[in-house]
N, C-alpha and C. Protein backbone atom coordinates (compact mmCIF):
# COMPACT_ATOMS: atom_id res chain seq x y z
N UNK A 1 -7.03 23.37 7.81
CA UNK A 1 -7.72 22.73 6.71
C UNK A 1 -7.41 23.50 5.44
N UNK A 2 -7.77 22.87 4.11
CA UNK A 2 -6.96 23.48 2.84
C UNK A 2 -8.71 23.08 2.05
N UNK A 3 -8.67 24.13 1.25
CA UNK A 3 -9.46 23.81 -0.15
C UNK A 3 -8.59 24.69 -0.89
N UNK A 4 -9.45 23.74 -1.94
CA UNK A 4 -9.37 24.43 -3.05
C UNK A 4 -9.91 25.12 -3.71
N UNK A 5 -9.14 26.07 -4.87
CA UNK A 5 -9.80 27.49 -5.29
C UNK A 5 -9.39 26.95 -6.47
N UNK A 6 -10.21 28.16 -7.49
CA UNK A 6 -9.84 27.78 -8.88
C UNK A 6 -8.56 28.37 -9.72
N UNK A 7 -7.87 28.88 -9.26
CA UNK A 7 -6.44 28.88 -10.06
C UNK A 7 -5.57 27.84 -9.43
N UNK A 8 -5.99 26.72 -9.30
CA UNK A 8 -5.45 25.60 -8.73
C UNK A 8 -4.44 25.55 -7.59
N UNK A 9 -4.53 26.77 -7.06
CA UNK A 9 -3.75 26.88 -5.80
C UNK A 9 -4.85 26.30 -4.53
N UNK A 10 -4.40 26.29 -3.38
CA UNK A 10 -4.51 26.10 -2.17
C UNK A 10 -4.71 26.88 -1.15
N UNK A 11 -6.21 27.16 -0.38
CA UNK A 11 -6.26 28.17 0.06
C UNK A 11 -6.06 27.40 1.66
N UNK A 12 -5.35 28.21 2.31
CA UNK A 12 -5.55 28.02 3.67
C UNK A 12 -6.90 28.77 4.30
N UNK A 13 -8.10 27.35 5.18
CA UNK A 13 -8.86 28.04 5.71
C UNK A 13 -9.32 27.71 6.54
N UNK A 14 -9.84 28.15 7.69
CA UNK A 14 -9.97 27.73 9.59
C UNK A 14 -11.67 28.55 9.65
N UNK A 15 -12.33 27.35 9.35
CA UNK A 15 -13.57 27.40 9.33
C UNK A 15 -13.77 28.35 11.05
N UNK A 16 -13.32 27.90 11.70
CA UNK A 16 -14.03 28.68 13.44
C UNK A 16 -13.51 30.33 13.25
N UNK A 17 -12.89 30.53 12.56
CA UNK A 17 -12.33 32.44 12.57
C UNK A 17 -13.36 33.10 12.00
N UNK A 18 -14.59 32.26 11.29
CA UNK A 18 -15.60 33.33 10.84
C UNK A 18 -14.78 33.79 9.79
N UNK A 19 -14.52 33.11 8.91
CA UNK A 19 -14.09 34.25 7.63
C UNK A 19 -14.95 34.57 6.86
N UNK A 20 -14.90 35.67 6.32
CA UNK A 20 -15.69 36.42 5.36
C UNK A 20 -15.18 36.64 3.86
N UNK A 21 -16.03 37.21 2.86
CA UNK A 21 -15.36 37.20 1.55
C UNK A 21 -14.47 38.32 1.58
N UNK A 22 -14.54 39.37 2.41
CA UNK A 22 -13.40 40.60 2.71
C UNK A 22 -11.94 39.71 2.91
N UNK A 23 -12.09 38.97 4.31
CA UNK A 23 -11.08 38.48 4.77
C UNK A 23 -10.32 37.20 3.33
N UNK A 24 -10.90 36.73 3.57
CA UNK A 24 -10.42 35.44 1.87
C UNK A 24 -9.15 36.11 1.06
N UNK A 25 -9.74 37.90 1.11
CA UNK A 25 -8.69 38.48 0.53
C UNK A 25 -7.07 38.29 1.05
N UNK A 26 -7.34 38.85 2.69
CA UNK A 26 -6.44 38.86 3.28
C UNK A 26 -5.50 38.50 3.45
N UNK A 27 -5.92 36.62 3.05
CA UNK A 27 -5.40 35.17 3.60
C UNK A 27 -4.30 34.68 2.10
N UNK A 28 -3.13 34.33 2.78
CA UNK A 28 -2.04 34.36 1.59
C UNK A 28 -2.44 32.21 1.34
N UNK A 29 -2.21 32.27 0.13
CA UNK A 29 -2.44 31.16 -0.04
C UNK A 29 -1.17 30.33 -0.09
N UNK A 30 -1.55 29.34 0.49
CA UNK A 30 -0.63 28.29 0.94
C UNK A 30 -0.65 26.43 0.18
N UNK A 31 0.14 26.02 -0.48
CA UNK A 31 -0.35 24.24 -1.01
C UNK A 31 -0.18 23.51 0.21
N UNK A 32 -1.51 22.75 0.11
CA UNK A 32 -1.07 21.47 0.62
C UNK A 32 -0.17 20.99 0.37
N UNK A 33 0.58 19.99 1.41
CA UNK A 33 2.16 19.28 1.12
C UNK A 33 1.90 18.22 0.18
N UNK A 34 0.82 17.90 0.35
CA UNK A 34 0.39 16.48 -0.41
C UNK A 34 0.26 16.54 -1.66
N UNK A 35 -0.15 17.56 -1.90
CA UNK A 35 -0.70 17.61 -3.04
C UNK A 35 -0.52 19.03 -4.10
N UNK A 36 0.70 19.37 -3.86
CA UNK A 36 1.37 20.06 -4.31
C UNK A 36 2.41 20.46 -4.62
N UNK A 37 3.06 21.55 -5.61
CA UNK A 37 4.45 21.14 -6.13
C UNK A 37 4.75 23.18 -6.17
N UNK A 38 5.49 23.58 -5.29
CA UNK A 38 5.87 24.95 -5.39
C UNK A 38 4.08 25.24 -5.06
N UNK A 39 3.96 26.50 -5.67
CA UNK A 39 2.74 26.96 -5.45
C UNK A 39 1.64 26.24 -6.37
N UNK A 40 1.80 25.49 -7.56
CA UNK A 40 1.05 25.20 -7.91
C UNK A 40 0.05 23.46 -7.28
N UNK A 41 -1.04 23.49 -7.95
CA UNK A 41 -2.03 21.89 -7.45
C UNK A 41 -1.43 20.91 -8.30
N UNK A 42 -1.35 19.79 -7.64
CA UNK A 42 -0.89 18.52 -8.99
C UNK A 42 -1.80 18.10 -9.48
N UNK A 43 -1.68 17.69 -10.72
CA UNK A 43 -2.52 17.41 -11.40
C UNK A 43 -2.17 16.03 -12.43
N UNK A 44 -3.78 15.48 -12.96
CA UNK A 44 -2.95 14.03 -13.65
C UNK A 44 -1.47 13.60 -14.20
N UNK A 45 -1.31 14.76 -15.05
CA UNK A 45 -0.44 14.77 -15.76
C UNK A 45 1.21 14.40 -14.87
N UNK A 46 1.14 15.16 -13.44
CA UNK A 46 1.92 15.28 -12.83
C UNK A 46 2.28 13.81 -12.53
N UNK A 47 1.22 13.22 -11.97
CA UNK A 47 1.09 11.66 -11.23
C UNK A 47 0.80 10.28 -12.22
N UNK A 48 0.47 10.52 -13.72
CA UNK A 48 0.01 9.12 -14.43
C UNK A 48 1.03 8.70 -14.84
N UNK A 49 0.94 7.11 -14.98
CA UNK A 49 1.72 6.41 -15.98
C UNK A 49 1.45 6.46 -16.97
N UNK A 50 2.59 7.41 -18.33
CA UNK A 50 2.28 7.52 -19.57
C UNK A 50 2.45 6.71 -20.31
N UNK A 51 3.45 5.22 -19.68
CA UNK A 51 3.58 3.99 -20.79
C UNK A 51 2.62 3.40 -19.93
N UNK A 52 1.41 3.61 -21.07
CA UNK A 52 0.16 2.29 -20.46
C UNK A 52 0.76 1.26 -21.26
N UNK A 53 0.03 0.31 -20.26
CA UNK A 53 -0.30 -1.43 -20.60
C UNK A 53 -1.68 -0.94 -20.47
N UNK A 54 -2.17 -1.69 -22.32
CA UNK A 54 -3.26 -1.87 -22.08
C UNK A 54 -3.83 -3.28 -23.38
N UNK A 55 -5.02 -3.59 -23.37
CA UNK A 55 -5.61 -4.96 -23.86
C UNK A 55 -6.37 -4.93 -25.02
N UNK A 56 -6.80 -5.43 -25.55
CA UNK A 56 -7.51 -5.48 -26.23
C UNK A 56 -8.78 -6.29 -25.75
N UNK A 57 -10.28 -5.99 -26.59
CA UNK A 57 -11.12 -6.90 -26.26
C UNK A 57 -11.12 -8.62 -26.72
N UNK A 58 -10.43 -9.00 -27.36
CA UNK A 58 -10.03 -10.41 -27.78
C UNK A 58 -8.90 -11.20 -26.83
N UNK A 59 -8.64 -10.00 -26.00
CA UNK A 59 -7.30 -10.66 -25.14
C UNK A 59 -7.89 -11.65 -24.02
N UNK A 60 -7.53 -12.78 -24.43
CA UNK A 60 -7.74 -13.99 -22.71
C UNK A 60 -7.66 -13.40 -21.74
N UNK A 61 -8.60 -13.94 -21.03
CA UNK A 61 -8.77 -13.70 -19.60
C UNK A 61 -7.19 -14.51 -19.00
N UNK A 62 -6.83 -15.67 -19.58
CA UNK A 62 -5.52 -16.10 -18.61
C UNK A 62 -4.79 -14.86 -18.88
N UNK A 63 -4.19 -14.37 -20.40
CA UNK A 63 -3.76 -13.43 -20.46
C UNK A 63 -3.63 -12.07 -19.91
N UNK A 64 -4.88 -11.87 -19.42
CA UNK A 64 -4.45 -10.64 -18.80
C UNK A 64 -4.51 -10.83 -17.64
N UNK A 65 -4.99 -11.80 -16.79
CA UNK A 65 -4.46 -12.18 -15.36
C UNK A 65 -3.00 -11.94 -15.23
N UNK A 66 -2.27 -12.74 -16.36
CA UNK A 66 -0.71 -12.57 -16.47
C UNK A 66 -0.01 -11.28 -16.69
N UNK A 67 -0.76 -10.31 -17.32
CA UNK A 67 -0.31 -9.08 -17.30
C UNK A 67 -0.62 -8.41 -16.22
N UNK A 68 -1.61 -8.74 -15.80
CA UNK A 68 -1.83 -7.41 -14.09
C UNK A 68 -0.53 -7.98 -13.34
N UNK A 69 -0.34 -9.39 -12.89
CA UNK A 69 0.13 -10.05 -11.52
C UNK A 69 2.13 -9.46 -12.45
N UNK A 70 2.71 -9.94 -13.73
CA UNK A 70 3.48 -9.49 -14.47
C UNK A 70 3.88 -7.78 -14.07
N UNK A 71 3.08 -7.00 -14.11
CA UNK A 71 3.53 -5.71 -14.24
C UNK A 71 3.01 -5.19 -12.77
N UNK A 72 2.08 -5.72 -11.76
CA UNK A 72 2.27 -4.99 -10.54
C UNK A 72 1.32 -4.01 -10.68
N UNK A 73 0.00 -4.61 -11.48
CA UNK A 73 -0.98 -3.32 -11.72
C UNK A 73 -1.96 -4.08 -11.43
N UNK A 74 -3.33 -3.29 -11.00
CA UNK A 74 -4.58 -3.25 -10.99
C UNK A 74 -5.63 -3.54 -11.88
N UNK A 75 -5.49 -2.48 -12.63
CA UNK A 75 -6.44 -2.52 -13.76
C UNK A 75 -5.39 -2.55 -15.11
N UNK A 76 -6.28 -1.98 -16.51
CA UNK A 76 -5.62 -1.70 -17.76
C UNK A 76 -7.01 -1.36 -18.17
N UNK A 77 -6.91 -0.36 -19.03
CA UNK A 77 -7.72 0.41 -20.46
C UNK A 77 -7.93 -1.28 -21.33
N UNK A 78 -9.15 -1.64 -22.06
CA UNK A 78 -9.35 -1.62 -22.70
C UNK A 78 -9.90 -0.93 -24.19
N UNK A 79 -8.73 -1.35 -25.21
CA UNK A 79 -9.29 -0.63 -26.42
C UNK A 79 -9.51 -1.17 -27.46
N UNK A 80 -10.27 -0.17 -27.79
CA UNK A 80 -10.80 -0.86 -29.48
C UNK A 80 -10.30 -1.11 -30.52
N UNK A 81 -10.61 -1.36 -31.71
CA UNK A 81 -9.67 -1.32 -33.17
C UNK A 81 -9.22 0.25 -33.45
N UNK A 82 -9.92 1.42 -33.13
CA UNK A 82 -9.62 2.33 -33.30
C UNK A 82 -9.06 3.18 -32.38
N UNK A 83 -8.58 2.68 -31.30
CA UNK A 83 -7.39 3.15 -30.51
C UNK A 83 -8.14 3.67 -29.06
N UNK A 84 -9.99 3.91 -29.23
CA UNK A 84 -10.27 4.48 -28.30
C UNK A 84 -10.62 3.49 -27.07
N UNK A 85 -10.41 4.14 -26.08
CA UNK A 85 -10.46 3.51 -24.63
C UNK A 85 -12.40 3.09 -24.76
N UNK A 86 -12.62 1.67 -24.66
CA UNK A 86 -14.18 1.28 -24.57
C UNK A 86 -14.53 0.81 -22.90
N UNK A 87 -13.35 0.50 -22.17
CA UNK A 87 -13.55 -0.37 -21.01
C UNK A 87 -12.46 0.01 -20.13
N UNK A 88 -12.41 -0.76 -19.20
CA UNK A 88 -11.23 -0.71 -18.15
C UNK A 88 -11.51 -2.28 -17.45
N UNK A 89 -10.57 -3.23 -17.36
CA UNK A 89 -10.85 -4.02 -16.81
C UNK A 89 -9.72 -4.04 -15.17
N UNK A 90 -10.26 -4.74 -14.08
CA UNK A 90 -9.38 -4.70 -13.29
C UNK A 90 -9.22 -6.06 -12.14
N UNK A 91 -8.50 -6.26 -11.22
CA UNK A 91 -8.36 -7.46 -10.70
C UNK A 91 -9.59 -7.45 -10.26
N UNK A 92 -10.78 -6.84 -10.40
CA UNK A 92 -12.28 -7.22 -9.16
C UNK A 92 -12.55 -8.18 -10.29
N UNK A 93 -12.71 -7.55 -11.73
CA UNK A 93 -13.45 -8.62 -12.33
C UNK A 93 -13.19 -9.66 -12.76
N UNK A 94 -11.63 -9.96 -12.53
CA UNK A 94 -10.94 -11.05 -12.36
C UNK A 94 -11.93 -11.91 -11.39
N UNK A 95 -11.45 -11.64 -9.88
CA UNK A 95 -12.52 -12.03 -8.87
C UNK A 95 -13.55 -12.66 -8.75
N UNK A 96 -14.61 -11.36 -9.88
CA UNK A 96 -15.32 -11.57 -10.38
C UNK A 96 -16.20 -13.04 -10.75
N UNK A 97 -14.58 -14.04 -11.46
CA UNK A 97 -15.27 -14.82 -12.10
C UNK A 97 -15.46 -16.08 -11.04
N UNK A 98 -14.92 -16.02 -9.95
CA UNK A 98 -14.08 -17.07 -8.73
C UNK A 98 -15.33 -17.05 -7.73
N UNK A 99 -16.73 -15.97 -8.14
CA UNK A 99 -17.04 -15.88 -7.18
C UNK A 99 -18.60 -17.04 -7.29
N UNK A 100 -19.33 -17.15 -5.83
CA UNK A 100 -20.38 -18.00 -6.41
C UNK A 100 -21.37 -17.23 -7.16
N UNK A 101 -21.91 -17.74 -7.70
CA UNK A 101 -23.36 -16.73 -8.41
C UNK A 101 -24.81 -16.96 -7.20
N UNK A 102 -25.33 -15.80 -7.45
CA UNK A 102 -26.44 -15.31 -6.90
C UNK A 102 -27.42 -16.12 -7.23
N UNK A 103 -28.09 -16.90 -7.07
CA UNK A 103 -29.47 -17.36 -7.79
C UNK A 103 -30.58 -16.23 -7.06
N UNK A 104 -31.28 -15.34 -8.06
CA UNK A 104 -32.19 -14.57 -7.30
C UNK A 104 -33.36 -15.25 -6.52
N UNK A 105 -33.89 -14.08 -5.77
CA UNK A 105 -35.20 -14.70 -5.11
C UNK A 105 -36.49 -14.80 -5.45
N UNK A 106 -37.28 -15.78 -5.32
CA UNK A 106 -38.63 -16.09 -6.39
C UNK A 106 -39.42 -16.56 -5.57
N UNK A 107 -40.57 -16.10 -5.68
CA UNK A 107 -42.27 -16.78 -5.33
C UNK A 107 -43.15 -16.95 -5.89
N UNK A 108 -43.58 -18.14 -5.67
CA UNK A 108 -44.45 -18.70 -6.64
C UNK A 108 -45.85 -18.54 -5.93
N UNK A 109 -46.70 -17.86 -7.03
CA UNK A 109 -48.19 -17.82 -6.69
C UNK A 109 -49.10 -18.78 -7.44
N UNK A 110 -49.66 -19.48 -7.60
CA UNK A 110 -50.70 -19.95 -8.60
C UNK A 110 -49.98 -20.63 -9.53
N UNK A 111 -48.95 -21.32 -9.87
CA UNK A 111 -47.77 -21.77 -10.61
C UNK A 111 -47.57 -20.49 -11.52
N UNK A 112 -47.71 -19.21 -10.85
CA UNK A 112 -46.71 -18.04 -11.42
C UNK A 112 -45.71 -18.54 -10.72
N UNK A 113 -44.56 -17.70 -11.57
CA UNK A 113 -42.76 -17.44 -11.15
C UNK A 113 -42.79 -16.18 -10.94
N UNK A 114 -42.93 -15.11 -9.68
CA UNK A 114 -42.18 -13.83 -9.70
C UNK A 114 -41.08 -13.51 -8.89
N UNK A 115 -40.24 -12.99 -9.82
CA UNK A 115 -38.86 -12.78 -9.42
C UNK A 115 -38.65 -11.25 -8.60
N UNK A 116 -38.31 -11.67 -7.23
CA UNK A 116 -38.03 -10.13 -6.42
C UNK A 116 -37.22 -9.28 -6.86
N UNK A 117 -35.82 -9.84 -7.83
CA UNK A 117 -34.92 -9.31 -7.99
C UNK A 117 -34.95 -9.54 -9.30
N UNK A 118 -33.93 -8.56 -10.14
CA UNK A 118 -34.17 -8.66 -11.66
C UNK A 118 -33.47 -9.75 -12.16
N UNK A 119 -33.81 -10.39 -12.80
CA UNK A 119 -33.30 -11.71 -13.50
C UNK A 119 -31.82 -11.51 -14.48
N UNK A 120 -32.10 -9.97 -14.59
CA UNK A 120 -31.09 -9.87 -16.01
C UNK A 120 -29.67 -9.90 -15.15
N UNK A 121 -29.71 -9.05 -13.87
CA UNK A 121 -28.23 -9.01 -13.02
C UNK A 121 -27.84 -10.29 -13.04
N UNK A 122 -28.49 -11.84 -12.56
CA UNK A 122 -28.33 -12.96 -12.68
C UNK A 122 -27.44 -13.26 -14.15
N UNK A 123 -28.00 -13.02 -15.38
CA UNK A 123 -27.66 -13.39 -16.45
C UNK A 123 -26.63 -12.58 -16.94
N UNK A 124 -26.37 -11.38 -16.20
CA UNK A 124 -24.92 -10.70 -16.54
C UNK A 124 -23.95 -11.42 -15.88
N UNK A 125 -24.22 -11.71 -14.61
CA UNK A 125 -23.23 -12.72 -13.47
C UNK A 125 -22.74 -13.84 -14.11
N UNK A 126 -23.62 -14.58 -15.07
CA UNK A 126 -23.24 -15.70 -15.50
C UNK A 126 -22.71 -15.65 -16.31
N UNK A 127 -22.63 -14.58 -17.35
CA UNK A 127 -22.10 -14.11 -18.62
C UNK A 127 -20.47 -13.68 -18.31
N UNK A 128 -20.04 -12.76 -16.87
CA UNK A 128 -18.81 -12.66 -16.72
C UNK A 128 -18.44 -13.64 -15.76
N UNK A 129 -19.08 -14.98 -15.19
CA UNK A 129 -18.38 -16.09 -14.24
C UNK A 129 -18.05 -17.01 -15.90
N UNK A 130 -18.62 -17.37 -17.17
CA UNK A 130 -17.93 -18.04 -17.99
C UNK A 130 -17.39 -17.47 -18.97
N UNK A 131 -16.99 -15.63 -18.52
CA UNK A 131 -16.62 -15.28 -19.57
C UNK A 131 -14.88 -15.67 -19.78
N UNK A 132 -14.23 -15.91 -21.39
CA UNK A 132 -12.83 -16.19 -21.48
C UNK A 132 -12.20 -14.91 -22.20
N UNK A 133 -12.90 -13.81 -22.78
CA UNK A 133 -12.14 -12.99 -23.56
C UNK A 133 -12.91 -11.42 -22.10
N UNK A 134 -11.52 -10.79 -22.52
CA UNK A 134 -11.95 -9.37 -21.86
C UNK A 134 -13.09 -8.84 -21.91
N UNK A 135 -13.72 -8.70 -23.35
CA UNK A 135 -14.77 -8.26 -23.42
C UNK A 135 -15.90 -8.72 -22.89
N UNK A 136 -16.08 -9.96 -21.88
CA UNK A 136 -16.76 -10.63 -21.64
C UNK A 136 -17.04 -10.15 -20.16
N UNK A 137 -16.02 -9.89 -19.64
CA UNK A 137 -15.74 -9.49 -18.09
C UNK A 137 -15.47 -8.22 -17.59
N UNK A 138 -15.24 -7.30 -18.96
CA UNK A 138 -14.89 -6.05 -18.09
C UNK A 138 -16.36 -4.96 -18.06
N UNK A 139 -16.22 -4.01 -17.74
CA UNK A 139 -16.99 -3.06 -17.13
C UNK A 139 -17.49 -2.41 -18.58
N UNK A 140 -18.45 -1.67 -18.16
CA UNK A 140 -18.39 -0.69 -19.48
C UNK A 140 -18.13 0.68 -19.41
N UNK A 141 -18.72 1.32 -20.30
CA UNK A 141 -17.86 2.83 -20.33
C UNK A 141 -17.23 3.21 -19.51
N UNK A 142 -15.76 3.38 -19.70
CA UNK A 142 -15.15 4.01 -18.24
C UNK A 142 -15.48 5.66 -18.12
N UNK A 143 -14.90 6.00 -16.75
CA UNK A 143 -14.78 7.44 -16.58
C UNK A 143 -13.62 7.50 -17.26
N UNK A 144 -13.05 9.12 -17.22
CA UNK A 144 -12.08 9.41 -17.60
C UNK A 144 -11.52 10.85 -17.30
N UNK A 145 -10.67 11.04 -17.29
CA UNK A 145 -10.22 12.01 -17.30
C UNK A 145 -9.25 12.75 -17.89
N UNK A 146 -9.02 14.46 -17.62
CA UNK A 146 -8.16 15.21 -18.46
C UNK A 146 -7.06 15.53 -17.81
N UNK A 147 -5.54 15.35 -18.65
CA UNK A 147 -4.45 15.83 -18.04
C UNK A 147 -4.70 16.65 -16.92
N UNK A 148 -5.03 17.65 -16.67
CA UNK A 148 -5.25 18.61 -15.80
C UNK A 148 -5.67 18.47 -14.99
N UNK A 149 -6.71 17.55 -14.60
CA UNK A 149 -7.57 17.30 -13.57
C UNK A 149 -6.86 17.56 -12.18
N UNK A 150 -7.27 18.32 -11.32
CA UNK A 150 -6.23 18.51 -9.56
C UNK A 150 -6.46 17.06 -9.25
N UNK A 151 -5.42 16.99 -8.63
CA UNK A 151 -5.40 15.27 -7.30
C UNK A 151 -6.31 15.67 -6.37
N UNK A 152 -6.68 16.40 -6.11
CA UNK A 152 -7.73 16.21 -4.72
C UNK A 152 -9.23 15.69 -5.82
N UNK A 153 -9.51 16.18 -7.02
CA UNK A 153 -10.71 15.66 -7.63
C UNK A 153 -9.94 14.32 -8.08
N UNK A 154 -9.09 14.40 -8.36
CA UNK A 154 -9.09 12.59 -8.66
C UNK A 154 -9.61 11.31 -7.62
N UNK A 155 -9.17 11.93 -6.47
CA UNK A 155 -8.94 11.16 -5.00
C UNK A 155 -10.64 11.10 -5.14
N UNK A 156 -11.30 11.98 -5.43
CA UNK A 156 -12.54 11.99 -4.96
C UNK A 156 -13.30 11.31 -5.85
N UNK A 157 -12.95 11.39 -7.56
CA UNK A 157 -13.68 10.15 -8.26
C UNK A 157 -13.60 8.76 -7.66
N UNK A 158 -12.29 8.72 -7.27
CA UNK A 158 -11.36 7.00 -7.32
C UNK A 158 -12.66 6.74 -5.75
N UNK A 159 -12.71 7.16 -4.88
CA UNK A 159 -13.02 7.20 -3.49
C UNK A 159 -14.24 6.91 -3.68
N UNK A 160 -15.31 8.23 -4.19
CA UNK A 160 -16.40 7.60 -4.26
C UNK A 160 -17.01 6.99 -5.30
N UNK A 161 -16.69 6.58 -6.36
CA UNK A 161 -17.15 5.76 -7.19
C UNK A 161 -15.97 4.45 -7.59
N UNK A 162 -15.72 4.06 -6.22
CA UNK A 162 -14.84 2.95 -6.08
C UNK A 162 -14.24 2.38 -7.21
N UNK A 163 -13.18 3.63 -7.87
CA UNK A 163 -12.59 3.48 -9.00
C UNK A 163 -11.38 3.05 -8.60
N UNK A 164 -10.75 2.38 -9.24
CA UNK A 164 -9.00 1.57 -8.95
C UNK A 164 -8.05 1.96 -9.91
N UNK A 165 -8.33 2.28 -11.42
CA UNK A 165 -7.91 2.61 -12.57
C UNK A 165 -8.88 3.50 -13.01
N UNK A 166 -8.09 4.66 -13.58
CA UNK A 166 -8.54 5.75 -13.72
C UNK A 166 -7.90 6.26 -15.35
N UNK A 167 -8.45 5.94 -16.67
CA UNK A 167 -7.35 6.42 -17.66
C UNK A 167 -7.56 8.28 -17.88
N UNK A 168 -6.31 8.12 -18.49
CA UNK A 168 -6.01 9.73 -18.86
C UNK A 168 -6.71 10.15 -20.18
N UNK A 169 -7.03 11.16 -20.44
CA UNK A 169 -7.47 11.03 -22.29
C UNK A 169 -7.51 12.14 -22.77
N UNK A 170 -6.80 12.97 -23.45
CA UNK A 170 -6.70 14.32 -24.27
C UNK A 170 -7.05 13.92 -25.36
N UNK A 171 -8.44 14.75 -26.08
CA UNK A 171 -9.16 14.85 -27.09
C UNK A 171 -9.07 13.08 -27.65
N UNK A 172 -9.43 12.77 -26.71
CA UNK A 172 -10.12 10.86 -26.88
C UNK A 172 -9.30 10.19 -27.26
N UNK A 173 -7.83 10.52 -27.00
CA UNK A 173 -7.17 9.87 -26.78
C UNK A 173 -6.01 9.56 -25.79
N UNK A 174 -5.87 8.21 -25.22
CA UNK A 174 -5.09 7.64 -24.12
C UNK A 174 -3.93 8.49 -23.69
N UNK A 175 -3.88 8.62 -23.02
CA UNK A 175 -2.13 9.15 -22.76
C UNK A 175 -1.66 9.11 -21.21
N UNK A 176 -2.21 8.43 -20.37
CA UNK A 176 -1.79 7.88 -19.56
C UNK A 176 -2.89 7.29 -18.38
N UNK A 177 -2.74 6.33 -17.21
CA UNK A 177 -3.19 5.99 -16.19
C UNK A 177 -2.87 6.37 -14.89
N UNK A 178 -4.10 6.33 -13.97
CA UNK A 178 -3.64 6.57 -12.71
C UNK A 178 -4.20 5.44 -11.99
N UNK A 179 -3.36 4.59 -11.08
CA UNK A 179 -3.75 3.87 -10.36
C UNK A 179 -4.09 4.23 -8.19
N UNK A 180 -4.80 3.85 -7.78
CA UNK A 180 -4.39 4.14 -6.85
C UNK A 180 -3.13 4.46 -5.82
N UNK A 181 -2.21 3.13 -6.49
CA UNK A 181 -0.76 3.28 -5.95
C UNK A 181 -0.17 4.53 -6.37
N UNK A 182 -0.62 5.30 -7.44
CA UNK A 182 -0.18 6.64 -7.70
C UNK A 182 -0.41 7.90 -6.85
N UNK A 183 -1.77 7.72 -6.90
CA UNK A 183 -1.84 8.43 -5.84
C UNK A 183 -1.73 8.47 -4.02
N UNK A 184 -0.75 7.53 -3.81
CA UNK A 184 -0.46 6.39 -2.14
C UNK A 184 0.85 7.15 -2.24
N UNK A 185 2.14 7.14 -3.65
CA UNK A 185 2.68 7.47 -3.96
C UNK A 185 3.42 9.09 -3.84
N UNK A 186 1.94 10.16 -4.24
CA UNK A 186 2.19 11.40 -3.52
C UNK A 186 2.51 11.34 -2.81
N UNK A 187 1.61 10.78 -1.58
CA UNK A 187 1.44 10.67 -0.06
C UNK A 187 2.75 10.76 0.38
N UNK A 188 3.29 9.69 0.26
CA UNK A 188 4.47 9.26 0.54
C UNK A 188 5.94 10.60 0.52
N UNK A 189 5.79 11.14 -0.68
CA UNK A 189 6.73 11.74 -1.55
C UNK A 189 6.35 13.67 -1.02
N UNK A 190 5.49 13.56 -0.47
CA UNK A 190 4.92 14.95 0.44
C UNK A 190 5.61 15.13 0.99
């Protein structure tokens, strides 16, 4: 088994030997194949696409259907007039719009209406099933991340916060994407 340490190397470590902080010393550090290049950790920079495709919030929804299925991508950055990344849209919320809507669940007492479930999720659903411009359908604030970031923390944003597109951003601004296929890509190339 491998973790990681903080000079972005790779420690080899075998949880059943009982290691100690004496021993840690001992132990010569080794990279994962996957996820490493000589002795050092990879990191965004190593793995993103630096020519993004990305949208604007005025851009059609046909439109950027045509650009994901066109270029063989997932998601894209949405940005603003001022260059900064506001969104990320991706084929879910495409999906998104194809799908049926929820009518929540309601009981009526006394000719009250109470709603079990919040009404507003309903009225966001309906807002991105007729939405036609990006801004209508995509997500809000994305995560983001810094050139540097190691691939094993990327794997672990994308994984558990069922991220697909991941943009890059040095001092708030864009400079590249990581898609999952990027990181499938290491794998491969290990």
């Amino acid at each position: 088994m491998y973790r990681p340490v903080q000079n972005g190397l790779v420690l080899r470590f075998f949880p059943k030997d009982g290691i100690t902080l004496e021993k840690v010393k001992q132990i010569s550090y080794k990279p994962h194949n996957n996820y490493a290049i000589g002795d050092t950790m990879l990191t965004a920079r190593d793995i993103m696409t630096s020519e993004v495709i990305s949208v604007r919030e005025a851009t059609p929804v046909s439109e950027l259907a045509r650009i994901l299925t066109s270029n063989n991508i997932s998601g894209v950055p949405v940005l603003g007039d001022d260059e900064k990344i506001i969104a990320v849209v991706t084929e879910s919320d495409l999906i998104d719009q194809s799908k049926k809507l929820h009518i929540p669940t309601v009981i009526t007492i006394l000719d009250s209406v109470f709603y079990l479930e919040n009404p507003d999720k309903m009225e966001a659903e309906m807002k991105k099933i007729a939405g036609t411009k990006v801004s209508e359908i995509c997500s809000g604030k994305p995560q983001t991340i810094h050139p540097e970031t190691p691939l094993d923390e990327i794997a672990t944003i994308m994984a558990e916060d069922n991220i697909h597109t991941i943009p890059v951003t040095e001092n708030e601004k864009l400079v590249g994407v990581i898609g999952k296929k990027d990181i499938i890509k290491t794998l491969i190339q290990g």
